[in-house]
Protein backbone atom coordinates (compact mmCIF):
# COMPACT_ATOMS: atom_id res chain seq x y z
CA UNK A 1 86.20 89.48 86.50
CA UNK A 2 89.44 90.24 84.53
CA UNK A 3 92.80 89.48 85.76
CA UNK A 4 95.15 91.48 83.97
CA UNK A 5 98.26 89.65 81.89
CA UNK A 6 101.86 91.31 82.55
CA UNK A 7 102.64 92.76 80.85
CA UNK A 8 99.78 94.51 78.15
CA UNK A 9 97.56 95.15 81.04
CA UNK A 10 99.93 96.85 83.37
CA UNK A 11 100.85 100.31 83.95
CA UNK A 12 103.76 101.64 85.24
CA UNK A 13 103.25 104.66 88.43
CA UNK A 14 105.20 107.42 87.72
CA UNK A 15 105.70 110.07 90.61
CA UNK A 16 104.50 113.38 90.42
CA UNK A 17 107.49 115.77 90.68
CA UNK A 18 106.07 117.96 93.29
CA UNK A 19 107.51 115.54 96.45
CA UNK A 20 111.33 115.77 96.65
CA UNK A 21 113.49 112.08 97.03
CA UNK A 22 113.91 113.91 100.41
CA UNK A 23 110.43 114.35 101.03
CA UNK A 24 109.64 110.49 99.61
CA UNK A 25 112.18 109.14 101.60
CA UNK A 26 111.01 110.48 105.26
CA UNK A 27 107.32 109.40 104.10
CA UNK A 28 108.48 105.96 103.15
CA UNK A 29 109.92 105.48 106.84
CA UNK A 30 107.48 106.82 107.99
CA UNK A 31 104.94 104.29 106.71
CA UNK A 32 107.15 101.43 107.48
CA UNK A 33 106.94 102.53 110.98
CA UNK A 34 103.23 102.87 111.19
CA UNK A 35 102.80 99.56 109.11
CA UNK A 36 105.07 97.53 111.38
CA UNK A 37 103.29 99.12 114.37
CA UNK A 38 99.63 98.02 112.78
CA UNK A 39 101.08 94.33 112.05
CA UNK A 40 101.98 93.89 116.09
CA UNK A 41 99.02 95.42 117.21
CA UNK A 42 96.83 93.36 114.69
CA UNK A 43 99.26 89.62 115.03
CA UNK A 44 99.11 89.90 111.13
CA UNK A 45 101.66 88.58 108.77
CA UNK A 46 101.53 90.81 105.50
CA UNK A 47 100.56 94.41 104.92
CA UNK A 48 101.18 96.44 101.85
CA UNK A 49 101.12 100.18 100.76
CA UNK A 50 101.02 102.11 98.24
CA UNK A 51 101.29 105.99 97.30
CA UNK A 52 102.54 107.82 94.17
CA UNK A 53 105.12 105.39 92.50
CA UNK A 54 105.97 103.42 95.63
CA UNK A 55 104.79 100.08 96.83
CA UNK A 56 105.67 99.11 100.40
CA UNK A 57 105.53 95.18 101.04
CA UNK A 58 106.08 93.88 104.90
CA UNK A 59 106.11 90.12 105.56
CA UNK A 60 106.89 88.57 108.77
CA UNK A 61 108.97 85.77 108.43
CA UNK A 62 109.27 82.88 110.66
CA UNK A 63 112.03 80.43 111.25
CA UNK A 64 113.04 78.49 113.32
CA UNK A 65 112.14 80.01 116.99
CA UNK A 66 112.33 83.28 116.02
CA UNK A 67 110.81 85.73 113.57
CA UNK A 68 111.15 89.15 111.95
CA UNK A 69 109.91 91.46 109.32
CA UNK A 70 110.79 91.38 105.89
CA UNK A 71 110.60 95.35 104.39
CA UNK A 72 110.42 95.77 100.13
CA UNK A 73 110.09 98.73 98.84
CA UNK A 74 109.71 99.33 94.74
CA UNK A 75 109.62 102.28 93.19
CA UNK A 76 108.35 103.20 89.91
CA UNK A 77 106.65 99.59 89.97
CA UNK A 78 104.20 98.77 87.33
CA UNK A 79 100.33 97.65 88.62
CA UNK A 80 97.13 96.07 87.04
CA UNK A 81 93.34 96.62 88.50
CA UNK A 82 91.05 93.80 88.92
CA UNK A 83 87.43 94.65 88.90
């Protein structure tokens, strides 16, 4: 297995042209939505996406007696594949 070293071994995503920031943006809420909806129904604490150049993190946090979700979203991120 190789693990890929940051940066030589990383690419960066770069979006296609042919979705509008418009477009992006209702498809990024979108996700968050059905994301946050999986994490209830499933009692899980991380879940990540990814589509053209965006990555979409979601961590529940916990403190104290409460707890909420955590939302990052990066665009034009750079990733690495491990085989």
């Amino acid at each position: 297995m190789h693990i890929p070293k940051y940066p030589m071994d990383f690419n960066d995503s770069i979006r296609s042209k042919k979705t509008s920031e418009d477009d992006l943006h209702h498809k990024v809420n979108q996700e968050i939505e059905s994301m946050i909806a999986f994490m209830e129904q499933n009692n899980t604490n991380n879940h990540s996406v990814s589509f053209e150049d965006v990555l979409i993190i979601i961590d529940r946090i916990y403190e104290d007696d409460d707890s909420y979700f955590e939302i990052s979203v990066a665009k034009q991120h750079s990733r690495g594949i491990v085989r």
